[in-house]
Protein backbone atom coordinates (compact mmCIF):
# COMPACT_ATOMS: atom_id res chain seq x y z
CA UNK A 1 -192.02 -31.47 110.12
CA UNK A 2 -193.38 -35.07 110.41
CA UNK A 3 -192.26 -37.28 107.17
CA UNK A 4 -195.43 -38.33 105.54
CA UNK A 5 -195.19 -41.99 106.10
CA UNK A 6 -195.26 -41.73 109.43
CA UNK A 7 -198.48 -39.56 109.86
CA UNK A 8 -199.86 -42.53 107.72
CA UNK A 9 -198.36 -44.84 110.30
CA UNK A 10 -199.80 -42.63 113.51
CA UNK A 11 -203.46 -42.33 111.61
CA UNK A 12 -203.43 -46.08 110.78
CA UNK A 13 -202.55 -46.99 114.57
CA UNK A 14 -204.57 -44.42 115.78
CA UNK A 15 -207.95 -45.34 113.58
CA UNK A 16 -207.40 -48.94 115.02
CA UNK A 17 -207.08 -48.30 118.43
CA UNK A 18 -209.83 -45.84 118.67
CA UNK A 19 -212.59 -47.28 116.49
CA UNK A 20 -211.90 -50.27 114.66
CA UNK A 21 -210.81 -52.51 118.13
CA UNK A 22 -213.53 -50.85 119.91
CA UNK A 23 -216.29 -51.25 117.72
CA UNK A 24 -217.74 -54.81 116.36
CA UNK A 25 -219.14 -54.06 112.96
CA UNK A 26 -221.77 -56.10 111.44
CA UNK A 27 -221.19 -55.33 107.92
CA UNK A 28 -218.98 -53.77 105.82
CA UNK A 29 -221.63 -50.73 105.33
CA UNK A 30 -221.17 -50.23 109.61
CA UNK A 31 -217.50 -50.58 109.45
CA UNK A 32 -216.98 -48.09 106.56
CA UNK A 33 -219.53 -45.57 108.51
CA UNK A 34 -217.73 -46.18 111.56
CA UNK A 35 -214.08 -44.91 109.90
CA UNK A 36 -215.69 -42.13 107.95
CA UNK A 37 -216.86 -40.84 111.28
CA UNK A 38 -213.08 -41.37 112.98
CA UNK A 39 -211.51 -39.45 109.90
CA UNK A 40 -213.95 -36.61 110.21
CA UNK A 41 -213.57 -36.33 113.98
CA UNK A 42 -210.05 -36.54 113.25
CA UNK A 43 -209.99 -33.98 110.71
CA UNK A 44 -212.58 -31.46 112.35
CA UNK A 45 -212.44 -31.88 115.67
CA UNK A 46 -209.41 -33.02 116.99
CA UNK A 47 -206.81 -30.57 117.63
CA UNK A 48 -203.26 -31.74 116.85
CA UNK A 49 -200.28 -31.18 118.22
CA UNK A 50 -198.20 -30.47 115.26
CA UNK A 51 -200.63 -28.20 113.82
CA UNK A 52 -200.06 -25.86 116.99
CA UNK A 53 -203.43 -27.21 118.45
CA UNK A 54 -205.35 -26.55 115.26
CA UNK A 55 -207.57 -29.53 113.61
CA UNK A 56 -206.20 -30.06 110.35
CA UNK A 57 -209.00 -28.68 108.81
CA UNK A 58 -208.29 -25.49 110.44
CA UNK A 59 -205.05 -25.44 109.43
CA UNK A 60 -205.37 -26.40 106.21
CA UNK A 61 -208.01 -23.13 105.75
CA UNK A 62 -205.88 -20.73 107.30
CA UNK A 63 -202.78 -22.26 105.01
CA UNK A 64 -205.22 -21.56 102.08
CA UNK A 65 -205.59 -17.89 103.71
CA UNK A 66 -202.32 -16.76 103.97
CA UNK A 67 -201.58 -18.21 100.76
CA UNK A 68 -203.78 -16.13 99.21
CA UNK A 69 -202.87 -13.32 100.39
């Protein structure tokens, strides 16, 4: 299991790299839009690794699942 200061680390890096460098923002309004899109691509589309190729929010439903089971 990844130590949760370094997924902070990877998702910080990774939210850079993919939108915030890529993307001139005009206003604070655009730049906020533009990083609530990246965290819910991030969190409902994009599979991770770690997660045994689920999104996150897959995981965390199927966690919720099993747990109440």
């Amino acid at each position: 299991m990844i130590c949760g200061s370094a997924l902070v680390v990877w998702l910080w890096r990774s939210l850079k790299y993919e939108e915030i460098y890529l993307h001139a923002c005009e206003s604070l309004t655009e730049a906020r839009g533009g990083i609530g899109r990246y965290v819910r691509f991030n969190n409902d589309a994009r599979p991770h690794t770690a997660l045994g190729y689920q999104t996150p929010a897959a995981f965390y439903d199927s966690t919720l699942r099993s747990t109440a089971a």
